[in-house]
PDB file of N, CA and C in Angstrom:
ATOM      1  N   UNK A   1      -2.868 126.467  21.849  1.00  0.00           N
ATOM      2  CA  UNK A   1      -2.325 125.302  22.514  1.00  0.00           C
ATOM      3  C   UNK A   1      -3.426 124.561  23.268  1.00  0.00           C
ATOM      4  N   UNK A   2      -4.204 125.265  23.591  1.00  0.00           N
ATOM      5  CA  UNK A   2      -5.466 124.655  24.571  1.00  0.00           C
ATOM      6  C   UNK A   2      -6.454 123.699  23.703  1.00  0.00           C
ATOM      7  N   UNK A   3      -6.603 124.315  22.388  1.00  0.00           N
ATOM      8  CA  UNK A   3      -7.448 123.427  21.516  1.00  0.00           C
ATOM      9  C   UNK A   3      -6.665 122.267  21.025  1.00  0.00           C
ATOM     10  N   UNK A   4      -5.537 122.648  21.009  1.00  0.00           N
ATOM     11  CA  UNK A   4      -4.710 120.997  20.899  1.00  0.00           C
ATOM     12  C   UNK A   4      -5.069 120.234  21.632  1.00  0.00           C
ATOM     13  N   UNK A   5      -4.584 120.228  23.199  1.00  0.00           N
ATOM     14  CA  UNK A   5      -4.672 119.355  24.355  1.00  0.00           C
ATOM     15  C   UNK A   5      -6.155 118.840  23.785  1.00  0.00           C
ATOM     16  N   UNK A   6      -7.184 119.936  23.682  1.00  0.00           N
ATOM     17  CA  UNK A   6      -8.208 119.156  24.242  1.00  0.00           C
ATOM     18  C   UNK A   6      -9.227 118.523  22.636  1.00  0.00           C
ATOM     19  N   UNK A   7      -8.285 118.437  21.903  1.00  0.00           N
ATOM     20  CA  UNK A   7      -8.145 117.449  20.502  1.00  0.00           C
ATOM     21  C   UNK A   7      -7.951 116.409  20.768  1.00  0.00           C
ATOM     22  N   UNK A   8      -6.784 115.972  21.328  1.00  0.00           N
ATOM     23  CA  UNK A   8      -5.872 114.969  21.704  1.00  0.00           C
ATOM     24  C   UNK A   8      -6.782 114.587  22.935  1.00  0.00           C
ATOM     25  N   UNK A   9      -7.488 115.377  23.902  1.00  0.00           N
ATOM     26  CA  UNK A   9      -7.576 114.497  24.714  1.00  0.00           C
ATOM     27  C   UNK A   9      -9.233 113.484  24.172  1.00  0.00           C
ATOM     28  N   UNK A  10      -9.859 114.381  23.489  1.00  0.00           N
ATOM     29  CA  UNK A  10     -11.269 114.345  22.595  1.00  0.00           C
ATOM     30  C   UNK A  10     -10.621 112.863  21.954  1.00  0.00           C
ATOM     31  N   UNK A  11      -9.467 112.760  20.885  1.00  0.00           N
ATOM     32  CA  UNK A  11      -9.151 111.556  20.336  1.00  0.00           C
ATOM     33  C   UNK A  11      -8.937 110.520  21.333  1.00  0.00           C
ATOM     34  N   UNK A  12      -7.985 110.626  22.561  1.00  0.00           N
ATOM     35  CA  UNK A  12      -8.125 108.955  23.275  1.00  0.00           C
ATOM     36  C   UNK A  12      -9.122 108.908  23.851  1.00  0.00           C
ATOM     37  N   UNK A  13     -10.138 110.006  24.475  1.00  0.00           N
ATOM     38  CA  UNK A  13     -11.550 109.636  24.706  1.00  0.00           C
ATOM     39  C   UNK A  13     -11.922 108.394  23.692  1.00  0.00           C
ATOM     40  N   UNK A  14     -12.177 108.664  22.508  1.00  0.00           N
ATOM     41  CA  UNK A  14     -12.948 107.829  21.736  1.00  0.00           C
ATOM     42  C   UNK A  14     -12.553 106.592  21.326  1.00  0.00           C
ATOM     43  N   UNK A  15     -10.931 106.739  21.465  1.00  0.00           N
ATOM     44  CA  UNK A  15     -10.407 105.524  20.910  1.00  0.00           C
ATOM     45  C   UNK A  15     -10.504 104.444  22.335  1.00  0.00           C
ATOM     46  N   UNK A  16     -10.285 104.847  23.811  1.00  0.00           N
ATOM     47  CA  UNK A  16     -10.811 103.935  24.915  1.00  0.00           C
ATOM     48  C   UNK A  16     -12.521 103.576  24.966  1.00  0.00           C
ATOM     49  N   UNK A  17     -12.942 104.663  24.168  1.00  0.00           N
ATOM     50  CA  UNK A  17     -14.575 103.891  24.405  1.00  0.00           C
ATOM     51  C   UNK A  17     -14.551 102.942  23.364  1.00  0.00           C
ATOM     52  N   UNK A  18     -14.253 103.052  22.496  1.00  0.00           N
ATOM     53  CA  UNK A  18     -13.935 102.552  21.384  1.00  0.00           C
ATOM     54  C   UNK A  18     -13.637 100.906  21.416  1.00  0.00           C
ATOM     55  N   UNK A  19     -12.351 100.939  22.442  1.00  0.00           N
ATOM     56  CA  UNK A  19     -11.779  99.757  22.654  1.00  0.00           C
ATOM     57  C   UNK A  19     -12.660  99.292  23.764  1.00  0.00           C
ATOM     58  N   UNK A  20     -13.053 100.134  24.675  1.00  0.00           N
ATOM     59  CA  UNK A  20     -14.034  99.127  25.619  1.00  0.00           C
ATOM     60  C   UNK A  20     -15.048  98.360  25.528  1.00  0.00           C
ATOM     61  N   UNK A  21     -15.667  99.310  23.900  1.00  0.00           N
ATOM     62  CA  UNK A  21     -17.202  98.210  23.761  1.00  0.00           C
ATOM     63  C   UNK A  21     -16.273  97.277  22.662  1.00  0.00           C
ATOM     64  N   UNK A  22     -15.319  97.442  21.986  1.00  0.00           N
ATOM     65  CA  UNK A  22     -15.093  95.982  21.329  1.00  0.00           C
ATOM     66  C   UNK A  22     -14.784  95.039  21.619  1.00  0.00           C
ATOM     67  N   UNK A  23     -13.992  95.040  23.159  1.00  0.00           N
ATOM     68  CA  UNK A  23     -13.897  93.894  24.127  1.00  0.00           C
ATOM     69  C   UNK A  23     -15.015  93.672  24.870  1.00  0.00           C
ATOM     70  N   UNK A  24     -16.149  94.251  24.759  1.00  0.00           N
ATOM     71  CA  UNK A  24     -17.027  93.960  25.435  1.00  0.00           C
ATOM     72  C   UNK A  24     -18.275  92.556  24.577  1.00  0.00           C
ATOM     73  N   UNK A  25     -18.142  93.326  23.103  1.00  0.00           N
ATOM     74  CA  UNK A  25     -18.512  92.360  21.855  1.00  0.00           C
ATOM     75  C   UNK A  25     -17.686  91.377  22.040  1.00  0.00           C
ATOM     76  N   UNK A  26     -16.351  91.268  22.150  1.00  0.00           N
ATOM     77  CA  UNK A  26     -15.357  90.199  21.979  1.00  0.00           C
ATOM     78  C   UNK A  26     -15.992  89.040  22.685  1.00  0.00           C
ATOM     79  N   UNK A  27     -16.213  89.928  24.048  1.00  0.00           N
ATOM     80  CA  UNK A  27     -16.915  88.642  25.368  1.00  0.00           C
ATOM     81  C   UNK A  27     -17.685  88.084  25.409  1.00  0.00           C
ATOM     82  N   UNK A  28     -18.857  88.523  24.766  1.00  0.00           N
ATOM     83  CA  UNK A  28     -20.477  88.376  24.383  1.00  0.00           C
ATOM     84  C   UNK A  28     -20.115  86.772  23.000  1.00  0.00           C
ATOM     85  N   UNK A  29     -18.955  87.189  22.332  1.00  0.00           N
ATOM     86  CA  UNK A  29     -19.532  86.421  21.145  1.00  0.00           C
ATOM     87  C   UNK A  29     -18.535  85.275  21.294  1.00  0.00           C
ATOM     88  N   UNK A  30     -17.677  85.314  22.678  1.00  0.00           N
ATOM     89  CA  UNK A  30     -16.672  83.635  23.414  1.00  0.00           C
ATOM     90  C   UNK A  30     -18.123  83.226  24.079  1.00  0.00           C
ATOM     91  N   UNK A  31     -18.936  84.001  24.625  1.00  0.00           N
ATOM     92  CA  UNK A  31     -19.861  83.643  25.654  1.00  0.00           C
ATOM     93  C   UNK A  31     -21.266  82.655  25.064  1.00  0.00           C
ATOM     94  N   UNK A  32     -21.332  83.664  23.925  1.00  0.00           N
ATOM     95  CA  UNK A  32     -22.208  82.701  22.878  1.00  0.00           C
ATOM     96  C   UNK A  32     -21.592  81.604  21.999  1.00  0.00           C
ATOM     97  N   UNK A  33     -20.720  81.593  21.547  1.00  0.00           N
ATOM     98  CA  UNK A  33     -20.119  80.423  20.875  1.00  0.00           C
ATOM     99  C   UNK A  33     -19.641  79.328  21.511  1.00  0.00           C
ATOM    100  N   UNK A  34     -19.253  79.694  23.184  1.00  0.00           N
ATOM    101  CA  UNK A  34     -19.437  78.422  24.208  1.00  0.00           C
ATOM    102  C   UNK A  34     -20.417  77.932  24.294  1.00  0.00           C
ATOM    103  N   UNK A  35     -22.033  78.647  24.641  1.00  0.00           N
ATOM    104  CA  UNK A  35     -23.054  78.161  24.897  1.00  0.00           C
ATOM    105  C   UNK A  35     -23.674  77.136  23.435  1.00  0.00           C
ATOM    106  N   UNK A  36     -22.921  77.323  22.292  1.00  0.00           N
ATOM    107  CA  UNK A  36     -23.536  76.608  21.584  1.00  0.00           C
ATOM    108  C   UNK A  36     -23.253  75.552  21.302  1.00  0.00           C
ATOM    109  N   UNK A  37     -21.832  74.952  21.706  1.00  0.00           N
ATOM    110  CA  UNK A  37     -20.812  73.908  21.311  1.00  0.00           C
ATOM    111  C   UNK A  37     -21.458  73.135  22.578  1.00  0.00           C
ATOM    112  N   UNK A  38     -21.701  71.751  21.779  1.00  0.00           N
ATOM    113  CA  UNK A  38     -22.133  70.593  23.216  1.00  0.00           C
ATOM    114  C   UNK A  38     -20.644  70.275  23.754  1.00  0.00           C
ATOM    115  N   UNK A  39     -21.419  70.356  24.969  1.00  0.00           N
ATOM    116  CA  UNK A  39     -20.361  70.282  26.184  1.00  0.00           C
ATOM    117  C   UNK A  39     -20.086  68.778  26.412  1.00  0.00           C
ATOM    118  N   UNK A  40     -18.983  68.065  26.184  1.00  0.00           N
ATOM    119  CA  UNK A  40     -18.295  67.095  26.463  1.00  0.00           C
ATOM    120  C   UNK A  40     -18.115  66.796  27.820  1.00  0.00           C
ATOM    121  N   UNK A  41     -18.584  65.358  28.041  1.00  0.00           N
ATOM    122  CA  UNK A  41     -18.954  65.074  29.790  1.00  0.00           C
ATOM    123  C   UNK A  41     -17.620  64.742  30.160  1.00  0.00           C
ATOM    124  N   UNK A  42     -17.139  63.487  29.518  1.00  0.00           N
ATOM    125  CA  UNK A  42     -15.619  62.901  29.636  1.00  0.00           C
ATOM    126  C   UNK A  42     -14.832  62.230  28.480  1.00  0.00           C
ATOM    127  N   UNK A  43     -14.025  63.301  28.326  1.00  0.00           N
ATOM    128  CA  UNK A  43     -13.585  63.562  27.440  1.00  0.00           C
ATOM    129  C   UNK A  43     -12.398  62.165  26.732  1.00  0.00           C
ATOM    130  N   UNK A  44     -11.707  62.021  27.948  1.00  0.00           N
ATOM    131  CA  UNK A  44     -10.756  60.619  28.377  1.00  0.00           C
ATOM    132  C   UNK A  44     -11.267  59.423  28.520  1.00  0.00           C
ATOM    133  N   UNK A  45     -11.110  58.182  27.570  1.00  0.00           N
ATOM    134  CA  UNK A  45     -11.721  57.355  27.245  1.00  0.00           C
ATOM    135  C   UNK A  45     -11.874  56.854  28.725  1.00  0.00           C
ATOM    136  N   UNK A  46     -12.873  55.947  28.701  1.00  0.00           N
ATOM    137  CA  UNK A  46     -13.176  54.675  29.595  1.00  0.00           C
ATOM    138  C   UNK A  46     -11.949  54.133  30.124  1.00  0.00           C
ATOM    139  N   UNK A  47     -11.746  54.294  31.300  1.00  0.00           N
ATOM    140  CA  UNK A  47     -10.833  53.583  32.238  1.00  0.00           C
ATOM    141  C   UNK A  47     -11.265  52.427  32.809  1.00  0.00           C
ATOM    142  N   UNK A  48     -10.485  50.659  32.817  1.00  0.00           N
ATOM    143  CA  UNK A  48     -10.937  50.072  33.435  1.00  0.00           C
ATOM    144  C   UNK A  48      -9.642  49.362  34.126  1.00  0.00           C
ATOM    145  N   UNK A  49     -10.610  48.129  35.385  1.00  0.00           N
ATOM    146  CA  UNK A  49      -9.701  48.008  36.422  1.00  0.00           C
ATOM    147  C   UNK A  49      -8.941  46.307  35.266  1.00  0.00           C
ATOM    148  N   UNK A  50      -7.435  46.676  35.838  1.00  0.00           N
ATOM    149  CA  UNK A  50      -6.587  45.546  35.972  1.00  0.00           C
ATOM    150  C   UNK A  50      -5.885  44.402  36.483  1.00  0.00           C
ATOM    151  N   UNK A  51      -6.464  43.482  35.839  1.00  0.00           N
ATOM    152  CA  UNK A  51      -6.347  41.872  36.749  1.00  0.00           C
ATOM    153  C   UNK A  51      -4.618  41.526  36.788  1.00  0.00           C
ATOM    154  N   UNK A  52      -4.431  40.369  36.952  1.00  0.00           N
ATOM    155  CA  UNK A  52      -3.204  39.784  36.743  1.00  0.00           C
ATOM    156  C   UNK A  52      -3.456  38.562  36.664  1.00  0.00           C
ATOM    157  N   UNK A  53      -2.634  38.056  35.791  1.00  0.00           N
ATOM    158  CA  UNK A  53      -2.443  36.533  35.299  1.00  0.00           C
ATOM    159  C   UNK A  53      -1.960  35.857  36.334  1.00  0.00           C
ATOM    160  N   UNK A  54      -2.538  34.365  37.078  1.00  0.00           N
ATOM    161  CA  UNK A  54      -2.200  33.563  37.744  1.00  0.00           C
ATOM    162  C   UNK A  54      -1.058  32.971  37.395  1.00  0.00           C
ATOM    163  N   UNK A  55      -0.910  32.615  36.331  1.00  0.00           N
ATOM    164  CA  UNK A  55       0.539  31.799  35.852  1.00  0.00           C
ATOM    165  C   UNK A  55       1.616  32.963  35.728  1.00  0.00           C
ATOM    166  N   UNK A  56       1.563  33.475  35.220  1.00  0.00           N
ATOM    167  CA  UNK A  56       2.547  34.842  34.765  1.00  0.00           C
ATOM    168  C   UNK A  56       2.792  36.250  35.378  1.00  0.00           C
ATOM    169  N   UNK A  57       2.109  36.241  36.359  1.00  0.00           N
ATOM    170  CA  UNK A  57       1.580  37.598  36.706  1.00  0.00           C
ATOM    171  C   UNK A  57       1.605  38.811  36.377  1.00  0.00           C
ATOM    172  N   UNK A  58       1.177  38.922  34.937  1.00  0.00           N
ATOM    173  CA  UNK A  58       1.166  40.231  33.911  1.00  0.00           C
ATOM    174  C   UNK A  58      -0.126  40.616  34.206  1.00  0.00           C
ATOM    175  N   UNK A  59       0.257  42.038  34.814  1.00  0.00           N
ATOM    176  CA  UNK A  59      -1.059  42.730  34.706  1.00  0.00           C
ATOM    177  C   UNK A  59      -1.772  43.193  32.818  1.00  0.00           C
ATOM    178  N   UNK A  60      -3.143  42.828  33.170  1.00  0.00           N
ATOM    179  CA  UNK A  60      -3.956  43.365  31.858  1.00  0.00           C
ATOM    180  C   UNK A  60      -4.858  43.696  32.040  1.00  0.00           C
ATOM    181  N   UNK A  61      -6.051  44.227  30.985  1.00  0.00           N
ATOM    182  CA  UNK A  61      -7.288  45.210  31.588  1.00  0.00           C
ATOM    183  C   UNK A  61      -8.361  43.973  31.812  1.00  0.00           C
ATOM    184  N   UNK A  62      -8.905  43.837  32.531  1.00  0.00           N
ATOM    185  CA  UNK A  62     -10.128  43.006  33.140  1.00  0.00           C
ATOM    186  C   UNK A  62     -11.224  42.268  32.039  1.00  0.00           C
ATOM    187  N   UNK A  63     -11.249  43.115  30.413  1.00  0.00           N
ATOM    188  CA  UNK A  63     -11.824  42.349  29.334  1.00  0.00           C
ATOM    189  C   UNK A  63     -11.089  41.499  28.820  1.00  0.00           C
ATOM    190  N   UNK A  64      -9.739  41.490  28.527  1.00  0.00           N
ATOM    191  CA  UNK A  64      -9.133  40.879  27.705  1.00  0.00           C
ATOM    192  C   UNK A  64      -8.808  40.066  28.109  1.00  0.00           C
ATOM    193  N   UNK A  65      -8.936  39.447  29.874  1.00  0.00           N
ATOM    194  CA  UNK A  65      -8.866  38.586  30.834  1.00  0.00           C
ATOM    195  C   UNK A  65      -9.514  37.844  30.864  1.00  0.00           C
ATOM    196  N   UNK A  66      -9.056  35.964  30.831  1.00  0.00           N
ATOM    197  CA  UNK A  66     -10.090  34.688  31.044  1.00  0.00           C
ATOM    198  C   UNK A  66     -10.182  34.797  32.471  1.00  0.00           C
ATOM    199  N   UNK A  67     -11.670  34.932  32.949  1.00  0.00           N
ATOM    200  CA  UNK A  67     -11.890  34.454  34.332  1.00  0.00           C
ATOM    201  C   UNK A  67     -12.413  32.344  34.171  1.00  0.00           C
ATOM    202  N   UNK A  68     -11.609  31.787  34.831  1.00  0.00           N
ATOM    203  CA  UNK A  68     -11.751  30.377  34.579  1.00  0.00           C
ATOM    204  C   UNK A  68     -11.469  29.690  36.399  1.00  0.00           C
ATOM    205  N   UNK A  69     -12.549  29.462  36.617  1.00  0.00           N
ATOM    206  CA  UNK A  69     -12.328  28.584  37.763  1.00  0.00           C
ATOM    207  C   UNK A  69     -11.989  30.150  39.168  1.00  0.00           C
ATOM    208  N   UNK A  70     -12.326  30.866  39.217  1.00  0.00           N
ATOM    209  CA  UNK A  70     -12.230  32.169  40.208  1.00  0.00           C
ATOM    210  C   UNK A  70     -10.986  32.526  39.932  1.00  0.00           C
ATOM    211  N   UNK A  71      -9.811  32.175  39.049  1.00  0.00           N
ATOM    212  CA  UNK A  71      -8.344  32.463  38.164  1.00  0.00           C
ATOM    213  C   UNK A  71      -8.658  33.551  37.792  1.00  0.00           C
ATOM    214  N   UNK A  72      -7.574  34.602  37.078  1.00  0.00           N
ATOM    215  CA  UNK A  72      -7.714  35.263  35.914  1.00  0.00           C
ATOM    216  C   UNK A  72      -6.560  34.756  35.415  1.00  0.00           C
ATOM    217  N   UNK A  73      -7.150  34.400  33.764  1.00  0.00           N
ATOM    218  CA  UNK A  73      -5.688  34.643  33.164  1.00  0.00           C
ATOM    219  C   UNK A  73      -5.663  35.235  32.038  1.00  0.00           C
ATOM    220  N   UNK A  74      -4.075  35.346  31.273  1.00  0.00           N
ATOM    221  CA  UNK A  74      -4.050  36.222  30.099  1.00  0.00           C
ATOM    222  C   UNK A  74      -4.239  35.175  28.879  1.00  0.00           C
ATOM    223  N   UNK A  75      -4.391  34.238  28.807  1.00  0.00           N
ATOM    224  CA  UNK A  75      -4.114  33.279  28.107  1.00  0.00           C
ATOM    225  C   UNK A  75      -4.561  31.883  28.183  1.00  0.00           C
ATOM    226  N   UNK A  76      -5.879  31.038  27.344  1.00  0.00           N
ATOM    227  CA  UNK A  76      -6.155  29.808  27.584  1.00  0.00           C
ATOM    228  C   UNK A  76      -4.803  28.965  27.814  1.00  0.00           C
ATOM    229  N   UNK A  77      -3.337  29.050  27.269  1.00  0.00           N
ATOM    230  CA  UNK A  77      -2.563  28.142  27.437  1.00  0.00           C
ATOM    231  C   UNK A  77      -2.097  28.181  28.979  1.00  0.00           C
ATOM    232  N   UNK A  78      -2.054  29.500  29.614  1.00  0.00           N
ATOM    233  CA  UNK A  78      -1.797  29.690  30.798  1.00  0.00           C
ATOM    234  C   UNK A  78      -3.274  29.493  31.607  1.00  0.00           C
ATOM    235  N   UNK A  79      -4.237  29.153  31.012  1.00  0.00           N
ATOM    236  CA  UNK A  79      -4.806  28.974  32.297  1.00  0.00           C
ATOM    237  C   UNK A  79      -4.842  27.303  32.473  1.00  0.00           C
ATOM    238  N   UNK A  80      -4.354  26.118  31.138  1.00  0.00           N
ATOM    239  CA  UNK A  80      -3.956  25.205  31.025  1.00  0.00           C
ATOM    240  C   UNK A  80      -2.825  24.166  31.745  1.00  0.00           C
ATOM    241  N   UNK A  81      -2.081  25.494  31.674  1.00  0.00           N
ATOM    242  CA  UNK A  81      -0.913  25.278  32.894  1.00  0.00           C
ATOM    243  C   UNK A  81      -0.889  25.353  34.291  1.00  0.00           C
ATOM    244  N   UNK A  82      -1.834  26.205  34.344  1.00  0.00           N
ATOM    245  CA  UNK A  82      -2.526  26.338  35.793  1.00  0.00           C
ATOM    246  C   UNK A  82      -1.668  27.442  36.553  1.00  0.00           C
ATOM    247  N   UNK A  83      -1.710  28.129  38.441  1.00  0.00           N
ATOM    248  CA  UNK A  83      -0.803  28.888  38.993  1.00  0.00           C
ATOM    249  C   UNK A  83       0.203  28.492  38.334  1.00  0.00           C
ATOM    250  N   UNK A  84       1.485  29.264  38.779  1.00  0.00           N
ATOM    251  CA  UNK A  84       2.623  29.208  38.767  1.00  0.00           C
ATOM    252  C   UNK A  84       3.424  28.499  40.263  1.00  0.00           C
ATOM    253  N   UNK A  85       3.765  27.983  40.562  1.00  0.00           N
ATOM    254  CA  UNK A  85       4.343  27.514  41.748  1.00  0.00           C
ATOM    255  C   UNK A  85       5.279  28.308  42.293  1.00  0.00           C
ATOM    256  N   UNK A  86       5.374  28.801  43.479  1.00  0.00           N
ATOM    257  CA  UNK A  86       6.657  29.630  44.063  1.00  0.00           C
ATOM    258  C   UNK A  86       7.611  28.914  44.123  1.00  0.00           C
ATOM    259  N   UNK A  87       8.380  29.364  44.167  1.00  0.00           N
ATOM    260  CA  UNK A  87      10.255  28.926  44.372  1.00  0.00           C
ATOM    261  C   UNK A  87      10.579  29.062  45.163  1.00  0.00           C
TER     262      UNK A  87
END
């Protein structure tokens, strides 16, 4: 009975060393295959700031915007028309 136990205990000996250095390889080769992949600065395109249309007041992104006369607008016909007048 004694050479059993210490069979059994001889087998999970080897099978925990076993498993310890293959997670240890596991780590080594996430650790190297990170270091080789170029690292992405920002990932999320270009954010830019948003104006609003003088005549209409639709906000839009700041390129697609006519600056005309210190105005922004969305649109030569709206910047044609000029502000909008309050009510």
């Amino acid at each position: 009975m004694g050479k059993t136990l210490f069979w059994i205990a001889v087998f999970f000996g080897v099978l925990l060393v076993s498993r310890f250095l293959s997670h240890q390889a596991a780590k080594k080769r996430f650790r190297d295959e990170q270091e080789r992949q170029p690292q992405q600065t920002n990932p999320l395109p270009h954010s830019e700031a948003m104006v609003r249309c003088a005549h209409c007041n639709v906000f839009l992104p700041r390129s697609d915007a006519l600056l005309i006369q210190g105005e922004t607008w969305c649109s030569e016909a709206h910047a044609q028309l000029g502000p909008r007048q309050s009510r």
